[in-house]
PDB file of N, CA and C in Angstrom:
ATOM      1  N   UNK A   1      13.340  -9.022 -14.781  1.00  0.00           N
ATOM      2  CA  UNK A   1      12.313  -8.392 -13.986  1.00  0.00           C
ATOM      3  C   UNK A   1      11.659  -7.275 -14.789  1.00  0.00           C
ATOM      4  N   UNK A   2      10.568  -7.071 -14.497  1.00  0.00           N
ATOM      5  CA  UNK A   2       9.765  -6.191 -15.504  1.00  0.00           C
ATOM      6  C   UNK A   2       9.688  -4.901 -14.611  1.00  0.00           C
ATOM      7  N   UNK A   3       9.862  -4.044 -15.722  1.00  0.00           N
ATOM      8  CA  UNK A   3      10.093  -2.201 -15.028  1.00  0.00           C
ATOM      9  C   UNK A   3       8.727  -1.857 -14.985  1.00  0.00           C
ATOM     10  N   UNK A   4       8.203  -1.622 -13.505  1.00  0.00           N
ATOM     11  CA  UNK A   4       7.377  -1.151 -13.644  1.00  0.00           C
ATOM     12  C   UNK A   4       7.231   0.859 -13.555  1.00  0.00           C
ATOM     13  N   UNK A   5       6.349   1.390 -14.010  1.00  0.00           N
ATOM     14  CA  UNK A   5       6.308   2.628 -14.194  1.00  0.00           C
ATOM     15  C   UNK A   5       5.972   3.606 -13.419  1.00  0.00           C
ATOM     16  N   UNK A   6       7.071   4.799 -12.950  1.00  0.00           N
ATOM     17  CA  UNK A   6       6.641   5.790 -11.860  1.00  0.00           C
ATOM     18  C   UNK A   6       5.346   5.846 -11.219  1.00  0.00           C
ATOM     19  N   UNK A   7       4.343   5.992 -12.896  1.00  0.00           N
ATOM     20  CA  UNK A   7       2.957   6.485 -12.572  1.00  0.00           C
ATOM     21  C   UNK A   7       2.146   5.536 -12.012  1.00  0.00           C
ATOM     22  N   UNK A   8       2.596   4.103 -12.452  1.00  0.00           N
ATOM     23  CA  UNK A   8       2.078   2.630 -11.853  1.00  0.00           C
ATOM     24  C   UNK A   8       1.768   2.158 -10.434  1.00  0.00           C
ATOM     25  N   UNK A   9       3.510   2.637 -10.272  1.00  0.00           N
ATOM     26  CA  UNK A   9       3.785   2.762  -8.799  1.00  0.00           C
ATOM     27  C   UNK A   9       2.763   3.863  -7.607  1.00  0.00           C
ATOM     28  N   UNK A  10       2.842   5.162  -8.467  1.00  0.00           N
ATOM     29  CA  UNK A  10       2.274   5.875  -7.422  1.00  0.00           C
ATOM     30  C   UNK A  10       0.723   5.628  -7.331  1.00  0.00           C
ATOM     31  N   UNK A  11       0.200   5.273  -8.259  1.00  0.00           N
ATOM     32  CA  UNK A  11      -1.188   4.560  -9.019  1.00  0.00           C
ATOM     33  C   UNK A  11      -1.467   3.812  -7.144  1.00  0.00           C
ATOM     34  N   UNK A  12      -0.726   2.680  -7.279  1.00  0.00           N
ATOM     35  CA  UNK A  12      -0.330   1.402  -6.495  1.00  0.00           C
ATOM     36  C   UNK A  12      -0.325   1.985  -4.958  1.00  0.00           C
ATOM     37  N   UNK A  13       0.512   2.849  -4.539  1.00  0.00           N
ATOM     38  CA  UNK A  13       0.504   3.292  -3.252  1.00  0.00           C
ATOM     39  C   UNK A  13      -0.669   4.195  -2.808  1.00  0.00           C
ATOM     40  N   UNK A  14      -0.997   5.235  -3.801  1.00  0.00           N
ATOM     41  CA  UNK A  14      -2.176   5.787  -3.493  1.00  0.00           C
ATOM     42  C   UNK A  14      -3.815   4.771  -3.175  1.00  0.00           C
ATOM     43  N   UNK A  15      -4.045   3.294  -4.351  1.00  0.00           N
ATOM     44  CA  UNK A  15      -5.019   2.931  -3.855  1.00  0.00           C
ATOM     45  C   UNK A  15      -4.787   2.266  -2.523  1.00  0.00           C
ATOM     46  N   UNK A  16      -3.382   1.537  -2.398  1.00  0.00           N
ATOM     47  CA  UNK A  16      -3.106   1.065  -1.330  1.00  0.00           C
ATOM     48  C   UNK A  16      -3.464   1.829   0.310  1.00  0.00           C
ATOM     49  N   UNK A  17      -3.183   3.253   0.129  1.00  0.00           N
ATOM     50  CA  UNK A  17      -3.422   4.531   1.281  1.00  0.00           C
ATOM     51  C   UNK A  17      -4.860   4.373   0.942  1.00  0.00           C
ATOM     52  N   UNK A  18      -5.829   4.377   0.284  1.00  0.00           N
ATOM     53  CA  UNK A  18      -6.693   4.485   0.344  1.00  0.00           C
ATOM     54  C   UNK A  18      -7.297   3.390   1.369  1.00  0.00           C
ATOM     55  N   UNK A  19      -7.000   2.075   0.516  1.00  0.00           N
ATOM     56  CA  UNK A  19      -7.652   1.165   0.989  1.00  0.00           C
ATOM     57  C   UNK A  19      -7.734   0.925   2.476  1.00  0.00           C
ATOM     58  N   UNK A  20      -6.508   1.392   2.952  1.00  0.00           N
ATOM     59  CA  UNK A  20      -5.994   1.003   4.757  1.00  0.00           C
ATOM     60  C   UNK A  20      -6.805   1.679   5.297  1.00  0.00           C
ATOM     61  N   UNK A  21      -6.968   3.110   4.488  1.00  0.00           N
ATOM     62  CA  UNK A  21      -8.185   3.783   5.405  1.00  0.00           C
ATOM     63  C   UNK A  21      -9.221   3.709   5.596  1.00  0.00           C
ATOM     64  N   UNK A  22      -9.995   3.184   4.566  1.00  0.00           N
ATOM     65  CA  UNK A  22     -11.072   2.792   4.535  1.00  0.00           C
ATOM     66  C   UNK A  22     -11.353   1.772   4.811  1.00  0.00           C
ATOM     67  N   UNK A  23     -10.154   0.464   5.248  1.00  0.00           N
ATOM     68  CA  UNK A  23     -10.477  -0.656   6.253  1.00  0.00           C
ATOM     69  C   UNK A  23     -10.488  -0.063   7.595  1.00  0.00           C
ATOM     70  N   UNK A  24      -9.772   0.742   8.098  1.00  0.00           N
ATOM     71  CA  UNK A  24      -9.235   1.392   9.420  1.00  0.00           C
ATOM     72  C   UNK A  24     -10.289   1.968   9.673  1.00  0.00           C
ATOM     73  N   UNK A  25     -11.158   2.913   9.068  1.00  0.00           N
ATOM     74  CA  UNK A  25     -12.306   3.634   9.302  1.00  0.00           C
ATOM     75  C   UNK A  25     -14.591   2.696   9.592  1.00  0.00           C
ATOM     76  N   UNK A  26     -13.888   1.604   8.673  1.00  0.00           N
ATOM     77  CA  UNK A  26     -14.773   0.919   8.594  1.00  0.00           C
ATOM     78  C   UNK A  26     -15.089  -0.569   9.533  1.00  0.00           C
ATOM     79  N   UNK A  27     -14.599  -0.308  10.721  1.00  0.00           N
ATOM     80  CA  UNK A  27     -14.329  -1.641  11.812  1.00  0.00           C
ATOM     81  C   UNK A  27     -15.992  -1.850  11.733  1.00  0.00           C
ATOM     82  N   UNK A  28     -16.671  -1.113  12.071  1.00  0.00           N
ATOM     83  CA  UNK A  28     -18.359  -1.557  11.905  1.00  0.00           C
ATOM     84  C   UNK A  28     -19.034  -2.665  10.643  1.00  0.00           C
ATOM     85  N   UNK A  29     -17.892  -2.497   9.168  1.00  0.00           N
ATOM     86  CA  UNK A  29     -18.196  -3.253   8.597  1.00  0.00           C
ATOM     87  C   UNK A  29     -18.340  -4.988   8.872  1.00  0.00           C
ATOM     88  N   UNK A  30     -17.192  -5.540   9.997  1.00  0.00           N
ATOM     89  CA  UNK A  30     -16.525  -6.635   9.544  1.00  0.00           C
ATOM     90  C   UNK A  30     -17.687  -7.535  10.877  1.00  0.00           C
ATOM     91  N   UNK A  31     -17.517  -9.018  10.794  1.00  0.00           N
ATOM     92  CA  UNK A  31     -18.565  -9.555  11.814  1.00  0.00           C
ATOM     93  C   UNK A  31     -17.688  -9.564  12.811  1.00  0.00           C
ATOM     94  N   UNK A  32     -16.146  -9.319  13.295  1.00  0.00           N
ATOM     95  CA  UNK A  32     -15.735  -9.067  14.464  1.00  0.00           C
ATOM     96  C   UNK A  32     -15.042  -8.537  14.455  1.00  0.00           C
ATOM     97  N   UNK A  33     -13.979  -8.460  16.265  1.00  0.00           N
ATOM     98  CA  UNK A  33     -13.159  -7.619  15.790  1.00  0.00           C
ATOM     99  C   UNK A  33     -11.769  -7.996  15.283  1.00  0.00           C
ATOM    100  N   UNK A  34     -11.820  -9.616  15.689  1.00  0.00           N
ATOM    101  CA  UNK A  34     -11.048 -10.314  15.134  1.00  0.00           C
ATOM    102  C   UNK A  34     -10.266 -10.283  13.462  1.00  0.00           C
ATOM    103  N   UNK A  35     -11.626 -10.054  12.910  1.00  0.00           N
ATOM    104  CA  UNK A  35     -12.082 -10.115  11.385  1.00  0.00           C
ATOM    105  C   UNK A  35     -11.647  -8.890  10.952  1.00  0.00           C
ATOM    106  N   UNK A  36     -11.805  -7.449  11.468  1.00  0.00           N
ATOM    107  CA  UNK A  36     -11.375  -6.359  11.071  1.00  0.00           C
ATOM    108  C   UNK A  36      -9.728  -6.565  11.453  1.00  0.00           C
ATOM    109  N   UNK A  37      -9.407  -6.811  12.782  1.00  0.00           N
ATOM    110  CA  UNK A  37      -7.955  -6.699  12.920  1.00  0.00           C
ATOM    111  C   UNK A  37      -7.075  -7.228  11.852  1.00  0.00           C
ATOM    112  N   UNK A  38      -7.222  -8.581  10.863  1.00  0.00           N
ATOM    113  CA  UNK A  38      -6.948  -9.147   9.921  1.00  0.00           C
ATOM    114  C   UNK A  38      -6.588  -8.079   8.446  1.00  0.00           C
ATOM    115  N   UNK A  39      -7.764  -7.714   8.912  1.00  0.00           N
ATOM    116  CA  UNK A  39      -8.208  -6.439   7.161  1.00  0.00           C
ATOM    117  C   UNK A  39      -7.432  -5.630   7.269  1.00  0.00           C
ATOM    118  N   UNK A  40      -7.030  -5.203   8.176  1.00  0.00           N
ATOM    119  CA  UNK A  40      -6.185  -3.691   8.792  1.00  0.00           C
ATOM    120  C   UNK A  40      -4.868  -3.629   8.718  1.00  0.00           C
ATOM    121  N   UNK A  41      -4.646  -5.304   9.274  1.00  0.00           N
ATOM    122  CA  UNK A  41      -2.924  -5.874   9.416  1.00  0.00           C
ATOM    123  C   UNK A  41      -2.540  -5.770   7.766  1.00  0.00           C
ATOM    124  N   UNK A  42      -3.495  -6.578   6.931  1.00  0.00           N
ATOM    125  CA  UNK A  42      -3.006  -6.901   5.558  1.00  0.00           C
ATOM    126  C   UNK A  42      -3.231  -5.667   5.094  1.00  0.00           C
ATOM    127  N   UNK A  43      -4.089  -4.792   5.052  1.00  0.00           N
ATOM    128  CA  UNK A  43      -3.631  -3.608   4.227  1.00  0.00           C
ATOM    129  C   UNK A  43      -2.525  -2.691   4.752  1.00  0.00           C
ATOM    130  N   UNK A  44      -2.261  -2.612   5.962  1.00  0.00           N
ATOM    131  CA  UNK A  44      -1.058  -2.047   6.360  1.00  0.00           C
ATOM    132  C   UNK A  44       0.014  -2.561   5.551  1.00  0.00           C
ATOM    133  N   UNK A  45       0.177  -4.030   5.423  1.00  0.00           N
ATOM    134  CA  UNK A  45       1.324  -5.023   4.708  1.00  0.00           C
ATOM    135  C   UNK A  45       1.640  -3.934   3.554  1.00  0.00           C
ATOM    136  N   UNK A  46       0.320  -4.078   2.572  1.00  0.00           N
ATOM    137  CA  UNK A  46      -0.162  -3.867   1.190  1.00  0.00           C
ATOM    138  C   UNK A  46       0.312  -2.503   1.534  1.00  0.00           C
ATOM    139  N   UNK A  47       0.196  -1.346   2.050  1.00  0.00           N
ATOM    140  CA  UNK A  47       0.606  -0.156   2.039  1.00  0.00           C
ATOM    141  C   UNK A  47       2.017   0.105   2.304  1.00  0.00           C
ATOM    142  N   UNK A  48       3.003  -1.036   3.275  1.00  0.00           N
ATOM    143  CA  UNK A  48       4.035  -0.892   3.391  1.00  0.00           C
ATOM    144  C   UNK A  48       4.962  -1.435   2.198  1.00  0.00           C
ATOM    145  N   UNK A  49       4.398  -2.470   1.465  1.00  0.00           N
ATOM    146  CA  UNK A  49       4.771  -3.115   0.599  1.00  0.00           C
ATOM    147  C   UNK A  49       4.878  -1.959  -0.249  1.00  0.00           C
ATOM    148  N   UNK A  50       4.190  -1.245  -1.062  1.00  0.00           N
ATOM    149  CA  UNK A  50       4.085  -0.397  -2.470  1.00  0.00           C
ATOM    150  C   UNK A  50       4.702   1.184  -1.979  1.00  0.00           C
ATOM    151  N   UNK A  51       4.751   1.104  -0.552  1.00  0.00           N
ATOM    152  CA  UNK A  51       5.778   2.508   0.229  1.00  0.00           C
ATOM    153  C   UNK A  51       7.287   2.062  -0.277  1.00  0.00           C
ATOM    154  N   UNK A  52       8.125   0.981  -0.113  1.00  0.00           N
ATOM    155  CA  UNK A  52       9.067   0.593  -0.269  1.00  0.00           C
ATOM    156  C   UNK A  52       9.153   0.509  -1.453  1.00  0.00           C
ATOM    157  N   UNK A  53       8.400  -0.031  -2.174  1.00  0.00           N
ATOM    158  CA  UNK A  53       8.735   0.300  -3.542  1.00  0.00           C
ATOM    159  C   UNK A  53       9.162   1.574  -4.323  1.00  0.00           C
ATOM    160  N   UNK A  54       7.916   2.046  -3.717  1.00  0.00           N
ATOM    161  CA  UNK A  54       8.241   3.388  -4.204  1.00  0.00           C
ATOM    162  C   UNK A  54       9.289   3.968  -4.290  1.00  0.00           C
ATOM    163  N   UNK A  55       9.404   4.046  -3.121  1.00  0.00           N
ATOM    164  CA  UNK A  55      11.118   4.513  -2.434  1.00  0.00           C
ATOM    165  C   UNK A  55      12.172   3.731  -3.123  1.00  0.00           C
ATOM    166  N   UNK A  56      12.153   2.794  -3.101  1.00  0.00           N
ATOM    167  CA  UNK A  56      13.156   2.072  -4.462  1.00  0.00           C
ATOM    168  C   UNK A  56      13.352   2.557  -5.495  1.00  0.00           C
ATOM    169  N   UNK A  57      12.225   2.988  -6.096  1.00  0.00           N
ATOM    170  CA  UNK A  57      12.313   3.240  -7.489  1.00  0.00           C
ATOM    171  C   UNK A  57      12.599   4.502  -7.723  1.00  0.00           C
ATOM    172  N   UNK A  58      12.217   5.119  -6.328  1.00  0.00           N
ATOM    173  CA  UNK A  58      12.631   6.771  -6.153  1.00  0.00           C
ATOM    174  C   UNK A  58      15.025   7.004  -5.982  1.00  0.00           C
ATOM    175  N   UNK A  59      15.154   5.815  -5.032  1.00  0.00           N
ATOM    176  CA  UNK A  59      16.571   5.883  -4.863  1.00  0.00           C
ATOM    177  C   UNK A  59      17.363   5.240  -5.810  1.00  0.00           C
ATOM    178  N   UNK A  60      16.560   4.460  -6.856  1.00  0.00           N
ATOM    179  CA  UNK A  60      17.537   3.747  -8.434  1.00  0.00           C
ATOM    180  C   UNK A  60      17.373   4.948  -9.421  1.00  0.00           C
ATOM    181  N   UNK A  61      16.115   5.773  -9.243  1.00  0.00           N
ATOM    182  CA  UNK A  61      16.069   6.878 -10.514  1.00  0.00           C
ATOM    183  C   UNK A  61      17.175   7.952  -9.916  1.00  0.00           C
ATOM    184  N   UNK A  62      17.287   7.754  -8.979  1.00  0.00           N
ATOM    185  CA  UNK A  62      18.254   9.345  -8.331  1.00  0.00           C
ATOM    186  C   UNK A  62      19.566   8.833  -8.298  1.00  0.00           C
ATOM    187  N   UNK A  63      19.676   7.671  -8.193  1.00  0.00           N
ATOM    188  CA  UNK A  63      21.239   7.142  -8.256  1.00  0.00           C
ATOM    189  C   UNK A  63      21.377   7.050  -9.640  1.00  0.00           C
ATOM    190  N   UNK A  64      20.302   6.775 -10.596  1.00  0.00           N
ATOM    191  CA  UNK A  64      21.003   6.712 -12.295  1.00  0.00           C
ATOM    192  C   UNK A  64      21.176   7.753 -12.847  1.00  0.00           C
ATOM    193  N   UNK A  65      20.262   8.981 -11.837  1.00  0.00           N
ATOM    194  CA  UNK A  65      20.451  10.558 -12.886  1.00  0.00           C
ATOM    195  C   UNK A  65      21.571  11.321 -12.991  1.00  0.00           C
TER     196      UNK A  65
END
């Protein structure tokens, strides 16, 4: 498995926070509301996904130090 890097990671969660918000903020963009609910669910995923990571990589560096 390939190590990815603190700064990568936080890189990763920050655009991820970004992105949710700016789907979350932007429901006017999408042609419904169907269509936004979709955008919102998956970037939530995408934000929970690279949160856990984080936190992984935060509880293997603190358990190896």
């Amino acid at each position: 498995m390939t190590e990815i890097s603190h700064e990568a990671l936080s890189a990763e969660l920050e655009r991820a926070r970004n992105d949710y918000l700016a789907v979350s903020r932007g429901a006017h963009l999408y042609a419904s509301p169907a269509d936004h609910e979709e955008a919102e669910r998956r970037a939530w995923e995408r934000l929970e996904m690279a949160l856990a990571s984080s936190q992984q990589v935060a509880e293997t560096s603190g358990a190896s130090a």
